[in-house]
C-alpha atoms as a PDB file:
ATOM      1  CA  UNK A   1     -12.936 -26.011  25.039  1.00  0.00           C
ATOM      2  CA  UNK A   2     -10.994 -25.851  28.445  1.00  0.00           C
ATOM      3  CA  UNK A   3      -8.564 -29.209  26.775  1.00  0.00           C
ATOM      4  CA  UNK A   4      -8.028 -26.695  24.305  1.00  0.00           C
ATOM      5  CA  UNK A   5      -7.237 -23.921  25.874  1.00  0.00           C
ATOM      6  CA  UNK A   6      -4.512 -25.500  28.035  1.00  0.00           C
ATOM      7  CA  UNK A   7      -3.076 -27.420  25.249  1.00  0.00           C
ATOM      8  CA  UNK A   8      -2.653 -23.979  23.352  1.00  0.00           C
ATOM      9  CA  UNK A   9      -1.143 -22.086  26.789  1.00  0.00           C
ATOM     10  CA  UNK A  10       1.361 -25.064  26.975  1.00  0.00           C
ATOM     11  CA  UNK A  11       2.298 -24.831  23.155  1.00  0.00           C
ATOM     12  CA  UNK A  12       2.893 -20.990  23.428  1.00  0.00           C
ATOM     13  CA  UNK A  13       5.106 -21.846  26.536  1.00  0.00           C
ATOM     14  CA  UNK A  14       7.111 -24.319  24.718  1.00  0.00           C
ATOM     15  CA  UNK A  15       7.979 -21.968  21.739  1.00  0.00           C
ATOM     16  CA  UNK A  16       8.990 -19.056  24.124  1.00  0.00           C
ATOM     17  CA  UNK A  17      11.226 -21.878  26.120  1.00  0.00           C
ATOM     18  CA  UNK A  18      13.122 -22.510  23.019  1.00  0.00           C
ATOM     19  CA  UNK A  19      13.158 -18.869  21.494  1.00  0.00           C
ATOM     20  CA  UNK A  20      13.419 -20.994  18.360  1.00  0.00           C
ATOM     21  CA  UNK A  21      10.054 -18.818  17.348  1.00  0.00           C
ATOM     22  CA  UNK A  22      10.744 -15.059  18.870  1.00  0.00           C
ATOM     23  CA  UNK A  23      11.760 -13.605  15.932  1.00  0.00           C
ATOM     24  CA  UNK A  24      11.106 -13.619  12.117  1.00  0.00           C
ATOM     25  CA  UNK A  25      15.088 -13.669  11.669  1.00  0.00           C
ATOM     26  CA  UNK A  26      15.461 -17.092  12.648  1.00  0.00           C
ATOM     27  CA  UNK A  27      13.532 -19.902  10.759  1.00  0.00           C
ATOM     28  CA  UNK A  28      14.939 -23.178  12.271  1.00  0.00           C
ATOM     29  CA  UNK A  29      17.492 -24.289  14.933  1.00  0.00           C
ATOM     30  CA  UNK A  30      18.037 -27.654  15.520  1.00  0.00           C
ATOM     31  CA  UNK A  31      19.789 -29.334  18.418  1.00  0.00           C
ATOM     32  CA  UNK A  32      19.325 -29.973  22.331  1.00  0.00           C
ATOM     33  CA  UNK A  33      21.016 -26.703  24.199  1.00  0.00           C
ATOM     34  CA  UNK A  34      23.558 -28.900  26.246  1.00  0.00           C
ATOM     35  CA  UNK A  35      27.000 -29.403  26.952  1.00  0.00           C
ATOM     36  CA  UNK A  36      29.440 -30.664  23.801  1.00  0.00           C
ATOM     37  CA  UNK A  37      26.088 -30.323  21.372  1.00  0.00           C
ATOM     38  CA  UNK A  38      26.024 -29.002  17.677  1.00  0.00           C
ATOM     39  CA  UNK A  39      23.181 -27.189  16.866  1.00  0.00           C
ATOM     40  CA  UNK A  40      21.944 -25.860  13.273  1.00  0.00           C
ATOM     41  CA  UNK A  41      20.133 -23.055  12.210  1.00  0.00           C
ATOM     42  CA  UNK A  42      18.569 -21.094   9.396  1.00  0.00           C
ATOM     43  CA  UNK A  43      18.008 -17.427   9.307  1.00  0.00           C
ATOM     44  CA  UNK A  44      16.582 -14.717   6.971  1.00  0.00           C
ATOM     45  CA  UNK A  45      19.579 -14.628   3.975  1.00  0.00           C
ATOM     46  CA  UNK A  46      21.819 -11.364   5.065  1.00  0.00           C
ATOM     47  CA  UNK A  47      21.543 -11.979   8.632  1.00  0.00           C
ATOM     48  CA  UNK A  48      24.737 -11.349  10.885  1.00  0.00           C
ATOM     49  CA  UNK A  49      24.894 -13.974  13.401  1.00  0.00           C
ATOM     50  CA  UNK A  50      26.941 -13.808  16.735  1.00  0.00           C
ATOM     51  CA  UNK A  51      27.824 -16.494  19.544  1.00  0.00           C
ATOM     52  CA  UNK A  52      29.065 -16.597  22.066  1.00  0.00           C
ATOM     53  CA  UNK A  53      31.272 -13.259  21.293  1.00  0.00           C
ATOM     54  CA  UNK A  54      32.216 -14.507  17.879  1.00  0.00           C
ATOM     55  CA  UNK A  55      31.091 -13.640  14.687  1.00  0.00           C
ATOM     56  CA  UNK A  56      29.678 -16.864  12.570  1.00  0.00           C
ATOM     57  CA  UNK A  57      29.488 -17.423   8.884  1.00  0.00           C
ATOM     58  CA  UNK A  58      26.271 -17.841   7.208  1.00  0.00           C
ATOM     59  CA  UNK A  59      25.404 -19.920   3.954  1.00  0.00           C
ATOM     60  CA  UNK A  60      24.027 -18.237   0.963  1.00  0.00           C
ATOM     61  CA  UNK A  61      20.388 -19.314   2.066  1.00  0.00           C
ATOM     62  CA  UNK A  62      20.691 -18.708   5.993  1.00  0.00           C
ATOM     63  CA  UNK A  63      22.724 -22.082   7.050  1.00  0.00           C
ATOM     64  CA  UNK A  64      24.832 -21.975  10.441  1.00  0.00           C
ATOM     65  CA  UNK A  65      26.340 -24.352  12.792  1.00  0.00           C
ATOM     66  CA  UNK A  66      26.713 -23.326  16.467  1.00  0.00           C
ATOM     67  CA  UNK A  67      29.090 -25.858  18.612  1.00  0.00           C
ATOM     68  CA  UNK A  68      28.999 -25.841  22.746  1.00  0.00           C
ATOM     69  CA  UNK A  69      31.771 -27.550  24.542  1.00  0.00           C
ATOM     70  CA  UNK A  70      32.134 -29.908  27.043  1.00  0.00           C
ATOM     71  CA  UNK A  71      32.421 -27.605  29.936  1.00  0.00           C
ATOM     72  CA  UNK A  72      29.951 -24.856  28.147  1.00  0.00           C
ATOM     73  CA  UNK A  73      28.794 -22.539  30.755  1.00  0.00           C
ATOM     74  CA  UNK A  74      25.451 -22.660  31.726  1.00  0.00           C
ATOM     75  CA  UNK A  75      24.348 -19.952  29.252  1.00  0.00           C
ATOM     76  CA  UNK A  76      25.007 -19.003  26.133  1.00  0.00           C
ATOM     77  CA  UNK A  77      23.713 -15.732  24.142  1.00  0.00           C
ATOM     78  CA  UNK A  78      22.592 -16.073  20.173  1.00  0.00           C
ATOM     79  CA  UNK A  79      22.562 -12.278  18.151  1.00  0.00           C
ATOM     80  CA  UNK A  80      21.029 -12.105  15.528  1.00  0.00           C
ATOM     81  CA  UNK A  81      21.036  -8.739  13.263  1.00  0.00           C
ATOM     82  CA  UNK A  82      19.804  -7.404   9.931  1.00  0.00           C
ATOM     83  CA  UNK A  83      19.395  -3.758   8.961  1.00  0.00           C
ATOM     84  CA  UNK A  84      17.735  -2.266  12.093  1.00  0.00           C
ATOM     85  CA  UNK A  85      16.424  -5.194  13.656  1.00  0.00           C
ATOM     86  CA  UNK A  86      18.706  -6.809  15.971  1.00  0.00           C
ATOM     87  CA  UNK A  87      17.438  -9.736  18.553  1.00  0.00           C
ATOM     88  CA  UNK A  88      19.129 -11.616  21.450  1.00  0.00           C
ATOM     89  CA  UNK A  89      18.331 -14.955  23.153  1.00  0.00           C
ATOM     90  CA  UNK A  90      20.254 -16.098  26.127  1.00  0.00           C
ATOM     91  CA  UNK A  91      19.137 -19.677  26.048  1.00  0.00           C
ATOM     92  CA  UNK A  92      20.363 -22.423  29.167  1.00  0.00           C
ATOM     93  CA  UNK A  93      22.797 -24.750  28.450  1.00  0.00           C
ATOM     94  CA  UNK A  94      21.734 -27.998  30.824  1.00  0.00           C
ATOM     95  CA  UNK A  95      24.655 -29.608  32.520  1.00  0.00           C
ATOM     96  CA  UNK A  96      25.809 -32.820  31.231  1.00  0.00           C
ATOM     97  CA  UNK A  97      27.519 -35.708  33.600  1.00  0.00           C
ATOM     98  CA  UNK A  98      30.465 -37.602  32.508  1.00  0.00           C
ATOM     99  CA  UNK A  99      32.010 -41.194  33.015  1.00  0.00           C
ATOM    100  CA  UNK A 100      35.101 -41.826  34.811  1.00  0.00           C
ATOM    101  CA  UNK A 101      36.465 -44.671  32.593  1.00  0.00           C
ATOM    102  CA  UNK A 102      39.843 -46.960  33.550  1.00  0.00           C
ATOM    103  CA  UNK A 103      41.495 -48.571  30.209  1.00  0.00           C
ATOM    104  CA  UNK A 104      44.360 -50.656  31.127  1.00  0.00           C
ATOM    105  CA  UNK A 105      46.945 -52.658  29.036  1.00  0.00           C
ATOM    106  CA  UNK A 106      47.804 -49.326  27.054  1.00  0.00           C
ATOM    107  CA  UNK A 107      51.464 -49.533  25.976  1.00  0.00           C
ATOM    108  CA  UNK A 108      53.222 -47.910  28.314  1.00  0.00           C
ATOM    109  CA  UNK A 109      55.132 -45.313  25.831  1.00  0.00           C
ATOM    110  CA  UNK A 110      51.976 -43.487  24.899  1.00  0.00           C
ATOM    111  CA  UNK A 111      51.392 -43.057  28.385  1.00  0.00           C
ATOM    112  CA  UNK A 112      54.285 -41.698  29.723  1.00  0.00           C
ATOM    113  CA  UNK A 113      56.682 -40.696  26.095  1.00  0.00           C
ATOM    114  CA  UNK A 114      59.946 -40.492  26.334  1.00  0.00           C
ATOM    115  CA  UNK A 115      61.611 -36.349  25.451  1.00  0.00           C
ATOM    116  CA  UNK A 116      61.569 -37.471  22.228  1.00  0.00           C
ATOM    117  CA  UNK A 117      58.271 -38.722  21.687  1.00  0.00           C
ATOM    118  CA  UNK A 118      56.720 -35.628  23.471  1.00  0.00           C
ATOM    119  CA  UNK A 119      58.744 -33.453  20.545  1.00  0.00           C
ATOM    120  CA  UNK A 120      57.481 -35.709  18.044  1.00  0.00           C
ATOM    121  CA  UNK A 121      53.683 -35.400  19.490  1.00  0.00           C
ATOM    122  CA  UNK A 122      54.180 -31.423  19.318  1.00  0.00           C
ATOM    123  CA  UNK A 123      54.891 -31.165  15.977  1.00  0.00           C
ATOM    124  CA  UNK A 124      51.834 -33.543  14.823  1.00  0.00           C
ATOM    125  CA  UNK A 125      49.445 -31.562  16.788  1.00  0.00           C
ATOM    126  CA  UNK A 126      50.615 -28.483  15.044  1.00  0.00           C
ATOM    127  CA  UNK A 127      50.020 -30.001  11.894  1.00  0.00           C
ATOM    128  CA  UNK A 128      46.644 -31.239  13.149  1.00  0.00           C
ATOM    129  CA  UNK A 129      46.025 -28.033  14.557  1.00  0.00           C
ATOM    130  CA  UNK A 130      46.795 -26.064  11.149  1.00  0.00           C
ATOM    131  CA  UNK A 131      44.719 -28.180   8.997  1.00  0.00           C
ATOM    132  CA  UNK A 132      41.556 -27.850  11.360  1.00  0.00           C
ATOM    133  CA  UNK A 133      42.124 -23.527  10.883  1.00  0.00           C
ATOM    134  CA  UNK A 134      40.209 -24.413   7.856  1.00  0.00           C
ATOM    135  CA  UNK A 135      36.863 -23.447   7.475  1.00  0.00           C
ATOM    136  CA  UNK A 136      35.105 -23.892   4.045  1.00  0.00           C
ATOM    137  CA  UNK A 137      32.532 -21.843   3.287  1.00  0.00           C
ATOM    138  CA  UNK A 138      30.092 -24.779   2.253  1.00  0.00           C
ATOM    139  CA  UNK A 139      27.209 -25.818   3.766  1.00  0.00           C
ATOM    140  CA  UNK A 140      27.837 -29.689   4.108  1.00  0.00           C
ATOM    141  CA  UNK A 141      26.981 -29.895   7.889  1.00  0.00           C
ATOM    142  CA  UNK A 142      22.958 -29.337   7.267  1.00  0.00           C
ATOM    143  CA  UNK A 143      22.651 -33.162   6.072  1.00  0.00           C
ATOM    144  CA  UNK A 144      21.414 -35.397   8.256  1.00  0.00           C
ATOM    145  CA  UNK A 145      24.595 -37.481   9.734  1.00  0.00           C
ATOM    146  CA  UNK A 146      24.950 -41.007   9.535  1.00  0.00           C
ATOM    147  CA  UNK A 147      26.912 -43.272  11.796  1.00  0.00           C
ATOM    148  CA  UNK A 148      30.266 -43.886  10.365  1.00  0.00           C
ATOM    149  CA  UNK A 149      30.590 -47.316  11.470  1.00  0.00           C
ATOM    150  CA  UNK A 150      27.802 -49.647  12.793  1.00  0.00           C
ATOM    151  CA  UNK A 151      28.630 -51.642  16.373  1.00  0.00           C
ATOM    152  CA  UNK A 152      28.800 -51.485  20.238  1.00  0.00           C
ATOM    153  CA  UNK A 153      29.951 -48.261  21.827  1.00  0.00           C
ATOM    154  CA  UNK A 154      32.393 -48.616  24.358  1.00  0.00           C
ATOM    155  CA  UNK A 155      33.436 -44.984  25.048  1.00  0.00           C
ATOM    156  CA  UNK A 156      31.640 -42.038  25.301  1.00  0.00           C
ATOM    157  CA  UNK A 157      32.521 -38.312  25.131  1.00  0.00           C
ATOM    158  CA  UNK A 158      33.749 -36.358  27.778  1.00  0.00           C
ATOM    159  CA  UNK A 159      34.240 -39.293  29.958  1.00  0.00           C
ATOM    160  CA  UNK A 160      37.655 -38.961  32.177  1.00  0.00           C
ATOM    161  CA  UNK A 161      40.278 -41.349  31.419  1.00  0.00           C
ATOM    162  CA  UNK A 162      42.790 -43.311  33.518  1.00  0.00           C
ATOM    163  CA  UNK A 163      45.493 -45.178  31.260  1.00  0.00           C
ATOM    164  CA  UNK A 164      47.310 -47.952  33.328  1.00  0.00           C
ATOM    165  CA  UNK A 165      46.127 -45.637  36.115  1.00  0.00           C
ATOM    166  CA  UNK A 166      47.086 -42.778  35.229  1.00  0.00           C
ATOM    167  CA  UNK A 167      44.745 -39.844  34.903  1.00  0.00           C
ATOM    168  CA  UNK A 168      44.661 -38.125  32.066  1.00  0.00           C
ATOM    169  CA  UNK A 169      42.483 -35.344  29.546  1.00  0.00           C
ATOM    170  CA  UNK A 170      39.027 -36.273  28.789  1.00  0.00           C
ATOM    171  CA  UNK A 171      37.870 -38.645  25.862  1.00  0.00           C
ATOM    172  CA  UNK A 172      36.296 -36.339  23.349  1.00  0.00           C
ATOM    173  CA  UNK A 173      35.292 -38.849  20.951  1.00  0.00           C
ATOM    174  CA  UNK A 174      32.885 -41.931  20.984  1.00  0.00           C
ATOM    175  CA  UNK A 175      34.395 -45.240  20.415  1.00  0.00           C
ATOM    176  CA  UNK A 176      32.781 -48.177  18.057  1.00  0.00           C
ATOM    177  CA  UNK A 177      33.976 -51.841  18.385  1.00  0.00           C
ATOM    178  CA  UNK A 178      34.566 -52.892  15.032  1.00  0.00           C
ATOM    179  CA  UNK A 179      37.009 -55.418  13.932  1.00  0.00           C
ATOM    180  CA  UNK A 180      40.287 -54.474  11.998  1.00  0.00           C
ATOM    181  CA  UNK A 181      39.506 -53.991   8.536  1.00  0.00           C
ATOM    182  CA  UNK A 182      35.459 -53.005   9.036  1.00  0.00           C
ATOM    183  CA  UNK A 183      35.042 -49.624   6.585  1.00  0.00           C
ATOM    184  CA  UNK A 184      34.215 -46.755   7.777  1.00  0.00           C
ATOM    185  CA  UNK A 185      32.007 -44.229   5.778  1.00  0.00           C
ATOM    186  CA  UNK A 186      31.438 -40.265   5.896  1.00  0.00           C
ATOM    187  CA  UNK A 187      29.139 -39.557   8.389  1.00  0.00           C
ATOM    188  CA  UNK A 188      28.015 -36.258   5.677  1.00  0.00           C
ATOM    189  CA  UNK A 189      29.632 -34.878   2.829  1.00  0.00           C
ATOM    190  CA  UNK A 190      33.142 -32.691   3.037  1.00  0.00           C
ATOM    191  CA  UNK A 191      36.320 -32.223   2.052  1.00  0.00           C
ATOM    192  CA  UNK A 192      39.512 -33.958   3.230  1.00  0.00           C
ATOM    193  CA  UNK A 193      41.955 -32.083   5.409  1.00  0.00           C
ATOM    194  CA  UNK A 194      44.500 -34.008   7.042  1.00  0.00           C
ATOM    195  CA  UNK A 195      45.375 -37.192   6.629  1.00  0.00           C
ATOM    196  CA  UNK A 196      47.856 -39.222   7.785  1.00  0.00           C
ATOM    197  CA  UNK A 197      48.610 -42.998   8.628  1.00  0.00           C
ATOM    198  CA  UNK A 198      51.106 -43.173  12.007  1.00  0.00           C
ATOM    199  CA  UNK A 199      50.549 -39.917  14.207  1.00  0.00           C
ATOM    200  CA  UNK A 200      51.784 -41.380  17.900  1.00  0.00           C
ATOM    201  CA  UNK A 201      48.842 -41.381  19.930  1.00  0.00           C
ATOM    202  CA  UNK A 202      45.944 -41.390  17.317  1.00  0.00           C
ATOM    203  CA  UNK A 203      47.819 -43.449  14.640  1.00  0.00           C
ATOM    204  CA  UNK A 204      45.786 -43.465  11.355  1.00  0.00           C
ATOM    205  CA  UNK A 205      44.150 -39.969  11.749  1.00  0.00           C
ATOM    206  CA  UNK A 206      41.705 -38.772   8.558  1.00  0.00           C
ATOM    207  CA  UNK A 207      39.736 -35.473   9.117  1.00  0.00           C
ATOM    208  CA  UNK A 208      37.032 -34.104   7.022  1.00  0.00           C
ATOM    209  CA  UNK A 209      35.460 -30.847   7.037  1.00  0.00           C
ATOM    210  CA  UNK A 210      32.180 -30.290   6.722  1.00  0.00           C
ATOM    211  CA  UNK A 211      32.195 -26.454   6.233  1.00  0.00           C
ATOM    212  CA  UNK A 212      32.161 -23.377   8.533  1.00  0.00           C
ATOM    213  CA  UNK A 213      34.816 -24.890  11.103  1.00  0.00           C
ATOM    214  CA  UNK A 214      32.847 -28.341  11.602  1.00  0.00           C
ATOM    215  CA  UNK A 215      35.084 -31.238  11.302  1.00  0.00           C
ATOM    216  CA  UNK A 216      34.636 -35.119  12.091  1.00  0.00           C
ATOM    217  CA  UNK A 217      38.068 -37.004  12.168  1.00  0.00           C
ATOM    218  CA  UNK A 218      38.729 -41.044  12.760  1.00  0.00           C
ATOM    219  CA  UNK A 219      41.544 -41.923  14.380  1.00  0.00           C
ATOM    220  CA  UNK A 220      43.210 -45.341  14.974  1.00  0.00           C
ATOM    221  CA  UNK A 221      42.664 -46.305  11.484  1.00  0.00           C
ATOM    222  CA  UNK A 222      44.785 -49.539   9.678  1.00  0.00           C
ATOM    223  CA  UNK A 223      44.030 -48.052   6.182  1.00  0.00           C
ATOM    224  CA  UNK A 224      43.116 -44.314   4.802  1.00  0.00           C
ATOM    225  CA  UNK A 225      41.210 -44.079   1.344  1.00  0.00           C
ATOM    226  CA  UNK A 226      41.116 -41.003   0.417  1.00  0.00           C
ATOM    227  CA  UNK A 227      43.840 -38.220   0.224  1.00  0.00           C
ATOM    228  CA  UNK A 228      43.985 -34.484   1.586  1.00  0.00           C
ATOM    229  CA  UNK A 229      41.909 -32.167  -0.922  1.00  0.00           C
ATOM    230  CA  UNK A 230      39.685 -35.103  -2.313  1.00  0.00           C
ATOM    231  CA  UNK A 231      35.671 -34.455  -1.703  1.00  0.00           C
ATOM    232  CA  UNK A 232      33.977 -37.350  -0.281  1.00  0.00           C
ATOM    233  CA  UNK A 233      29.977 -38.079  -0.425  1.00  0.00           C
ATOM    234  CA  UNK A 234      27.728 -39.518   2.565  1.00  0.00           C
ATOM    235  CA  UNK A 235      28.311 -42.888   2.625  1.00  0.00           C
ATOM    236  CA  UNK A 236      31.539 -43.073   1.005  1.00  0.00           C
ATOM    237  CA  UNK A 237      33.944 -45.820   2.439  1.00  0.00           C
ATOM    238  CA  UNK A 238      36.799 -43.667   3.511  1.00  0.00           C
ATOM    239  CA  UNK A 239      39.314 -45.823   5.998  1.00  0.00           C
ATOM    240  CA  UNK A 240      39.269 -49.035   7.379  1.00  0.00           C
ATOM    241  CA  UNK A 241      39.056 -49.522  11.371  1.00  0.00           C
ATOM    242  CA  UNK A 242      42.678 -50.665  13.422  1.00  0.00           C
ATOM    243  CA  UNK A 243      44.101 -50.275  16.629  1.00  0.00           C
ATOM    244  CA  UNK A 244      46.639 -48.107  15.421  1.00  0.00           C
ATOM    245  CA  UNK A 245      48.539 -45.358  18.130  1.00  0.00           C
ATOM    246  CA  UNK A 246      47.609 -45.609  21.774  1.00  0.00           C
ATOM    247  CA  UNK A 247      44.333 -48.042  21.499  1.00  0.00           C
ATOM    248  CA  UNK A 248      43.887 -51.582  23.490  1.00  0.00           C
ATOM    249  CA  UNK A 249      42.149 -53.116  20.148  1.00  0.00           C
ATOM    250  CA  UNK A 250      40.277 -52.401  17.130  1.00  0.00           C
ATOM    251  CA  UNK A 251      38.222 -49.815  17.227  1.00  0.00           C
ATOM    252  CA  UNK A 252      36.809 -46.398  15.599  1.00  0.00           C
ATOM    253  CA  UNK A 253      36.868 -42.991  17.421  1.00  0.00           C
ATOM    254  CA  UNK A 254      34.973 -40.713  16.017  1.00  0.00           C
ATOM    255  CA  UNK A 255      35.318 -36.918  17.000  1.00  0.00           C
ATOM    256  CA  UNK A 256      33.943 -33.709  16.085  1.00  0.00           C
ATOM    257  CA  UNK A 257      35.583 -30.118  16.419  1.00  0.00           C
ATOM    258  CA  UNK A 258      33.717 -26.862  15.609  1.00  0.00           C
ATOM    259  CA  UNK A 259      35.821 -23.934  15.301  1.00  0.00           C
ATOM    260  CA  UNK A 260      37.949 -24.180  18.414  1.00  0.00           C
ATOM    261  CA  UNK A 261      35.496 -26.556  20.669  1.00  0.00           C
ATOM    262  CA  UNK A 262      35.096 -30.073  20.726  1.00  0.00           C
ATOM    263  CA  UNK A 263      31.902 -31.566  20.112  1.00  0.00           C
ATOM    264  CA  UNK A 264      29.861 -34.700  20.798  1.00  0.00           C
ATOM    265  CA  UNK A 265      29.228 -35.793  17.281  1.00  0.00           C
ATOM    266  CA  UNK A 266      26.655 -38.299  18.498  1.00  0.00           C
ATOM    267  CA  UNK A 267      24.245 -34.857  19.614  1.00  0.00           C
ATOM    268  CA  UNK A 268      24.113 -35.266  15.017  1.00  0.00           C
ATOM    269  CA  UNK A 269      22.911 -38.745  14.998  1.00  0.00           C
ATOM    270  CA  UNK A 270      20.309 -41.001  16.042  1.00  0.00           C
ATOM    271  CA  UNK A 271      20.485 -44.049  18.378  1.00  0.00           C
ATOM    272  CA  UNK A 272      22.986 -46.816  17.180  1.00  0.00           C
ATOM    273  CA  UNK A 273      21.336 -48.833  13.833  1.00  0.00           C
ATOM    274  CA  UNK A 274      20.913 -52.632  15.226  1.00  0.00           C
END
């Protein structure tokens, strides 16, 4: 009897920790509350959901997809509203550490572009930037992801970079060794938004939405398989891996942007397949 009582004291602590359980609004979240995570949710159809200060869409049964970036502040406040009821959460967003990673034998001109590189480099992040203002309203990012390419990880998100020496942004993506050639599949179903074979630093850059401003793109692709506006299924073989813009040697990076953040698309996925 006093096993059970203690096991029951610890399970009602554990619900109120999460807040997953506080309200009939909300049926499921899913997702660790930490630094460059994606979390999704379900709540009561005709719920208004808020975030952060911003108002997010909601599928026709409930579905949402809440994104925190790398730097999110340590809290971050879920509304949720319908009719009269209205209920908030401020839930604590734990702290993650990053890498300080040194990748030498870069060519030197994605490093330090000459006036006329940098010009062309603003113009293809414009057009990166206007196909990723797209946000489908389809549910796609409630499957369960897959890895897009099975091998050894050598980069991680968020880690700090040094090219040749030089510091630079952080790496938002997650690198697989693969080599040139190995196929690539969608991590989850979507829709193709950008692609394009020889952008300067990413080189063969394919983006797919997933719905509701959640995106995965692959960059440093030798091939692209699929053309903007074509839907692709999980598990579709959409590029083929290279070492195409500023890369060392044949690899996958695979990144994930919701809405205006960028995301750790490995917080979607399992360990690594062997």
């Amino acid at each position: 009897m006093f096993n059970r009582f203690w096991l029951l004291l610890l399970g009602l602590l554990f619900t109120f920790a999460h807040g997953a359980q506080e309200t009939p609004l909300l049926s499921q979240l899913k997702g660790e509350w930490t630094q460059g995570a994606v979390l999704r949710g379900k709540v009561k159809p005709g719920t208004q959901v808020s975030f952060l200060g911003q108002n997010i869409p909601v599928g026709p049964d409930g579905e949402f997809v809440l994104g925190l970036g790398r730097d999110a502040g340590a809290n971050a406040e879920l509304i949720l509203k319908k009719g009269e009821d209205e209920w908030r959460h401020t839930y604590t967003v734990a702290r993650r550490d990053y890498n300080i990673q040194r990748i030498e034998g870069v060519p030197q001109k994605t490093v330090t572009p000459s006036p006329e590189q940098q010009e062309r480099t603003r113009r293809e992040a414009a057009k990166v930037w206007q196909a990723r203002q797209t946000e489908r309203d389809t549910v796609e990012f409630m499957q369960d992801f897959k890895w897009p390419l099975v091998g050894p990880i050598t980069g991680v998100y968020g880690s700090q970079r040094f090219y040749n020496g030089e510091p630079r942004s952080p790496h938002y993506g997650v690198d697989i060794a693969a080599p040139t050639g190995a196929g690539v599949i969608a991590p989850a179903a979507g829709e193709v938004i950008l692609a394009e074979p020889d952008l300067f630093y990413s080189g063969g850059t394919l983006i797919i939405d997933h719905g509701h401003g959640l995106s995965s793109t692959f960059i440093h692709l030798s091939e692209i398989l699929v053309q903007v506006g074509d839907s692709v299924t999980q598990g579709q073989e959409i590029a083929e891996v290279g070492a195409s813009g500023r890369a060392t040697g044949p690899h996958l990076d695979w990144r994930m942007n919701w809405r205006g953040e960028r995301v750790d698309p490995t917080t979607l996925v399992g360990p690594m397949p062997q």
